[in-house]
Structure formats: C-alpha cells, structure tokens
PDB file of N, CA and C in Angstrom:
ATOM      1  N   UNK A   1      27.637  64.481   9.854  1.00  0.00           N
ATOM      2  CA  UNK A   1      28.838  64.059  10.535  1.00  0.00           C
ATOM      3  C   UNK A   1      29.346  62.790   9.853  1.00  0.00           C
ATOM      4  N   UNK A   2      30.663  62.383   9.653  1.00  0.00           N
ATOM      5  CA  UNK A   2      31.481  61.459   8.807  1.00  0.00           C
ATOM      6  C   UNK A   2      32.338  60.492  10.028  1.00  0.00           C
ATOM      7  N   UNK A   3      32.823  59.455  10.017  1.00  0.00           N
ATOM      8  CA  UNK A   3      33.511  58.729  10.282  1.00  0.00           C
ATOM      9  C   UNK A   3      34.918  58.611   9.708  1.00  0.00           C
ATOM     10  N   UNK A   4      35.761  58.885   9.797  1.00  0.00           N
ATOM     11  CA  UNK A   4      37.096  58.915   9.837  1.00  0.00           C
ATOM     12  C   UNK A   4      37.682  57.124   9.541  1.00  0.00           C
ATOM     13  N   UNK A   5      37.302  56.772  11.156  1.00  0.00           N
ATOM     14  CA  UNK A   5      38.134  55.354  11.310  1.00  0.00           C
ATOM     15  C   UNK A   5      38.315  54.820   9.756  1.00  0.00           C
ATOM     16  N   UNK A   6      37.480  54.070   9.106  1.00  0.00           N
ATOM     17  CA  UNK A   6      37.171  53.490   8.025  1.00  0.00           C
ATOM     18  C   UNK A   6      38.377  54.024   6.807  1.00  0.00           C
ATOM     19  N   UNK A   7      38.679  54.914   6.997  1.00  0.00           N
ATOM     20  CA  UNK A   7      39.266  55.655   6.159  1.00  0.00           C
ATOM     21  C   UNK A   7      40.743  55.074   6.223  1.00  0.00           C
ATOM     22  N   UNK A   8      41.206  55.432   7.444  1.00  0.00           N
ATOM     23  CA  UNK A   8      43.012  55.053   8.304  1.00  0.00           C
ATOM     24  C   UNK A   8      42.652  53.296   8.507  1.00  0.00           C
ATOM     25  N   UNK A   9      41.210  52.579   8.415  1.00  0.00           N
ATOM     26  CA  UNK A   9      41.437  51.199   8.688  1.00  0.00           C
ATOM     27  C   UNK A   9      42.016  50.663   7.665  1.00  0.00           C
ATOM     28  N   UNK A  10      41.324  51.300   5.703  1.00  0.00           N
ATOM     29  CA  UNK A  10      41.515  50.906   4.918  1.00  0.00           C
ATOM     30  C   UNK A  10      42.519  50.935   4.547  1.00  0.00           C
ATOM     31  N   UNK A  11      43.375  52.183   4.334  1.00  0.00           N
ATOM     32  CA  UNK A  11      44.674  52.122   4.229  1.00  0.00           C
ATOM     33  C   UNK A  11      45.636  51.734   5.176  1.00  0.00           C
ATOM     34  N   UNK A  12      45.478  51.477   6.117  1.00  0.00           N
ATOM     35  CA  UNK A  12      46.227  50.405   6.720  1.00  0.00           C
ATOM     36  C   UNK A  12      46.810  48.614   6.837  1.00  0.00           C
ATOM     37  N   UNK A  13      45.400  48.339   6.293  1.00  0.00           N
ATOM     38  CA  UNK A  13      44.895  46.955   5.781  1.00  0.00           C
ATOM     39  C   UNK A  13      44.910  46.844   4.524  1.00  0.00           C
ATOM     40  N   UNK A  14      44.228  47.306   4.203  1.00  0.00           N
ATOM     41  CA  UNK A  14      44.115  47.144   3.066  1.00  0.00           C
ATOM     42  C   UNK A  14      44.860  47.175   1.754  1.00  0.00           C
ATOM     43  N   UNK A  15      45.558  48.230   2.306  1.00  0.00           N
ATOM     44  CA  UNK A  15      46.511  49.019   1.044  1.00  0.00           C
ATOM     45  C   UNK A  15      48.367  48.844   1.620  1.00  0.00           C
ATOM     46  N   UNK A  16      48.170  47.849   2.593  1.00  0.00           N
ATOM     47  CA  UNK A  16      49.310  47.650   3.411  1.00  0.00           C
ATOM     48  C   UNK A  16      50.129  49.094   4.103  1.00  0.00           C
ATOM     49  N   UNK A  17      49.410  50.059   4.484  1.00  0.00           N
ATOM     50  CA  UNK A  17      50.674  50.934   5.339  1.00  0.00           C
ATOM     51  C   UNK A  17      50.324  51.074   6.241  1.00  0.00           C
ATOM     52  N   UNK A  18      51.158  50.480   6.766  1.00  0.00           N
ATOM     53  CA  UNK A  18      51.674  50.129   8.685  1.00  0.00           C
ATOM     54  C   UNK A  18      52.445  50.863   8.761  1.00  0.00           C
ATOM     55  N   UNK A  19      53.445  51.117   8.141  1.00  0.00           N
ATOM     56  CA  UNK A  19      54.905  52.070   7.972  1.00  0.00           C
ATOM     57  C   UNK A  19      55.070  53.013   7.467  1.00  0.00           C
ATOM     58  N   UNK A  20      55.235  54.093   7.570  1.00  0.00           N
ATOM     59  CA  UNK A  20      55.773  55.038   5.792  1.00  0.00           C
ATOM     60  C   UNK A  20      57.332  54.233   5.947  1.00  0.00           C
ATOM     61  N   UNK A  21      57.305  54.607   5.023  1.00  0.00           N
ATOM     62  CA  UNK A  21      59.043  54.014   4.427  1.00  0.00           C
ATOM     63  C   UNK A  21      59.946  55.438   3.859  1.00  0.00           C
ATOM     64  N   UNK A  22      59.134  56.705   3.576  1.00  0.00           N
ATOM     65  CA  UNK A  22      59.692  57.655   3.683  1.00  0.00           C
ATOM     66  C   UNK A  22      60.805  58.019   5.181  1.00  0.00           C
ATOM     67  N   UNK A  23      61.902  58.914   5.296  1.00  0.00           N
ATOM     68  CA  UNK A  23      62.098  59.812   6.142  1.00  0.00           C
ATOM     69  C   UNK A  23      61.935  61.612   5.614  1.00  0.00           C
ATOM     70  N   UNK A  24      61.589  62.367   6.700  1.00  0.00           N
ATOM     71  CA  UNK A  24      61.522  63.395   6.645  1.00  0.00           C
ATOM     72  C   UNK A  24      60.026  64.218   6.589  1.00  0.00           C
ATOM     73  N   UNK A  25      59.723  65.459   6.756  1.00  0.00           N
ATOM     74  CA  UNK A  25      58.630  65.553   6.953  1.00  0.00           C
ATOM     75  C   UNK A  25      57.440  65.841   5.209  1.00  0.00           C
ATOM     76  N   UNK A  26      58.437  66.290   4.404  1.00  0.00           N
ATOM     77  CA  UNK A  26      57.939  66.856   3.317  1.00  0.00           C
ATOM     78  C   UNK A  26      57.538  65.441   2.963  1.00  0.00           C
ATOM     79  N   UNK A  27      58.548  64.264   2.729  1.00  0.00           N
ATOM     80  CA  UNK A  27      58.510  62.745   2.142  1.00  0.00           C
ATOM     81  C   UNK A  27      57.031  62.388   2.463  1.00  0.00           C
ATOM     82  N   UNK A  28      57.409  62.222   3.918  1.00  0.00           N
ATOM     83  CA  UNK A  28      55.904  61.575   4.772  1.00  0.00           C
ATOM     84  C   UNK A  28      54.687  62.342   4.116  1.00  0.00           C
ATOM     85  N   UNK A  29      54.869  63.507   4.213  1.00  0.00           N
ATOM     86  CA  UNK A  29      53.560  64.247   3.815  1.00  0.00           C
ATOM     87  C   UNK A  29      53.000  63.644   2.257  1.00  0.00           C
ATOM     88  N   UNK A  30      54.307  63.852   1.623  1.00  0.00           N
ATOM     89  CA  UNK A  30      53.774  63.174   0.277  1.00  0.00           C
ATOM     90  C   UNK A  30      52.848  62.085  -0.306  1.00  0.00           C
ATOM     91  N   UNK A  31      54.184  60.715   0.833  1.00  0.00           N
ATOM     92  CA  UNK A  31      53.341  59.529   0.585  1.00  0.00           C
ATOM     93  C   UNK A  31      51.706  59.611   1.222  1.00  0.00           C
ATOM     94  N   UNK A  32      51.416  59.994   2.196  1.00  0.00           N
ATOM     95  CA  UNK A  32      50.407  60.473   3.189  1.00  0.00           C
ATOM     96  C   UNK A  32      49.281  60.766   1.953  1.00  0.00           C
ATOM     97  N   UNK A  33      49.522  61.761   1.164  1.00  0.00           N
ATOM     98  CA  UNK A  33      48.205  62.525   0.511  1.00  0.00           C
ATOM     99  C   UNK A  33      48.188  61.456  -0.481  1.00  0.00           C
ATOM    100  N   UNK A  34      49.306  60.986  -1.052  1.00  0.00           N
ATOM    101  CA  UNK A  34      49.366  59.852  -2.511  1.00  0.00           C
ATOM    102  C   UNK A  34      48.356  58.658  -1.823  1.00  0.00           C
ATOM    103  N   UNK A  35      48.344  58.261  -0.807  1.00  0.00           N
ATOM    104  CA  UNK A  35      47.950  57.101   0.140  1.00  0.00           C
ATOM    105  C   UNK A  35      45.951  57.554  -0.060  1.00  0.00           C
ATOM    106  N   UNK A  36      46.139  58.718   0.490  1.00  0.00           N
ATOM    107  CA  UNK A  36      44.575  59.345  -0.066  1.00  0.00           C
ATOM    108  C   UNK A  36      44.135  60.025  -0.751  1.00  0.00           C
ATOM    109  N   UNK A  37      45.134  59.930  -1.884  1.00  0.00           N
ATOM    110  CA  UNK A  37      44.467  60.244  -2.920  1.00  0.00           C
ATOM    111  C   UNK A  37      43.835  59.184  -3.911  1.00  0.00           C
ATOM    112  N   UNK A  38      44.650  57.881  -3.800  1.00  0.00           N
ATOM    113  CA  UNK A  38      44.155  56.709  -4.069  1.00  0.00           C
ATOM    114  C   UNK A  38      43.059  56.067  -3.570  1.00  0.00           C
ATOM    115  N   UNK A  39      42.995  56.241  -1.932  1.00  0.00           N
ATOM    116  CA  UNK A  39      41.410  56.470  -1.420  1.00  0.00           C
ATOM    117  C   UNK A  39      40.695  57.194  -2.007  1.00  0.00           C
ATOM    118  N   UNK A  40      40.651  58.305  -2.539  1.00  0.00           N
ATOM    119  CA  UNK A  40      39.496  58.966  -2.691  1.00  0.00           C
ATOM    120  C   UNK A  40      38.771  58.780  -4.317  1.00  0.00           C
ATOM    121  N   UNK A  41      40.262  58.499  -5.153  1.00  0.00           N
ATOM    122  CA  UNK A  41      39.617  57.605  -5.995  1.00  0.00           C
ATOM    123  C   UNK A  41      38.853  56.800  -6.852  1.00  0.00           C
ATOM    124  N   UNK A  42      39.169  55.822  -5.340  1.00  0.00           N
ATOM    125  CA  UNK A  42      38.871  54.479  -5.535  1.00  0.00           C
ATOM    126  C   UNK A  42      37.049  54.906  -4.801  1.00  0.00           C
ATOM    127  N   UNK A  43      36.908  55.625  -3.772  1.00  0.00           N
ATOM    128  CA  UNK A  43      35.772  55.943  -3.484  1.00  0.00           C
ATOM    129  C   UNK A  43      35.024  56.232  -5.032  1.00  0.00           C
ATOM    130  N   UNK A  44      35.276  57.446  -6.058  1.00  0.00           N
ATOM    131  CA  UNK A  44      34.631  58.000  -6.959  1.00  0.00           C
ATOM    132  C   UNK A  44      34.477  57.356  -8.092  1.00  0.00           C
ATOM    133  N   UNK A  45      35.619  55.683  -8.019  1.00  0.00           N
ATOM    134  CA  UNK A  45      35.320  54.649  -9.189  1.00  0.00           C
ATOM    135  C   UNK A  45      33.803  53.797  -8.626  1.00  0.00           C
ATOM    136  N   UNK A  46      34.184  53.526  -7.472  1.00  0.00           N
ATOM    137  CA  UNK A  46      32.671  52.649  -6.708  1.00  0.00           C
ATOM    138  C   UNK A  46      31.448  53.126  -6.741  1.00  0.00           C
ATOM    139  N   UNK A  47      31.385  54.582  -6.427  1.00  0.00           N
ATOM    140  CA  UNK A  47      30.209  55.436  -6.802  1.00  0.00           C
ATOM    141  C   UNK A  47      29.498  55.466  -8.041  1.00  0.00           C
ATOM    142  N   UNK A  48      30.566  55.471  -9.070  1.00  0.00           N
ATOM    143  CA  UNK A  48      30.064  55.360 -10.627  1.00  0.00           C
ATOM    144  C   UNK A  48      30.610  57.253 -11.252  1.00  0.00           C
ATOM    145  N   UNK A  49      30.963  57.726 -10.481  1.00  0.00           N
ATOM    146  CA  UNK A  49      31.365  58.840 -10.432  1.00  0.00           C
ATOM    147  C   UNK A  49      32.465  58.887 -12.011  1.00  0.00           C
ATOM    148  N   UNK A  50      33.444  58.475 -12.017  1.00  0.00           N
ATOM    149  CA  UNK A  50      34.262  57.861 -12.500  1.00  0.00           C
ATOM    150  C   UNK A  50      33.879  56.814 -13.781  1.00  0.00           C
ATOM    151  N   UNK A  51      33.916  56.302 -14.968  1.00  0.00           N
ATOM    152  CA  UNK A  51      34.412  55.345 -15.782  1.00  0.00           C
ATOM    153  C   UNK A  51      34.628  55.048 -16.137  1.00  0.00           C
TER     154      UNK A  51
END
C-alpha cells in the first residue's frame, strides 16, 4: 500500500501549484500529467535510476 498525500503535498509546495493557470478540461489535464511527470522523474533521478 502507497501514500498519495506526499505526492499532491510536493507539487503543491514545492513546485508552486496552488492554481492551474490553464482553462478547459484537455489544458488542465495536460498541465496535471506534465506536473507528474516531473514528479516521477525527479523520483527516478534520486533513486539513481537515472544519470
């Protein structure tokens, strides 16, 4: 079982989005996956996954 929170804390804080700044639903969706895809990442640079 995984924890979620950590995930929506970081990009919230961290990565500053409080807001989308998109309108519409396709937009939102976009920035949304771009937002974690940079999470996931940044997870696979820390791991060593990545170098």
């Amino acid at each position: 079982m995984s924890v979620v929170d950590p995930v929506f804390g970081n990009i919230g804080t961290n990565k500053g989005l409080n807001r989308l700044s998109l309108r519409g639903r396709d937009k939102v969706q976009g920035q949304w996956r771009m937002f974690c895809l940079v999470q996931n990442i940044e997870k696979l640079m820390n791991c060593g996954a990545i170098h």
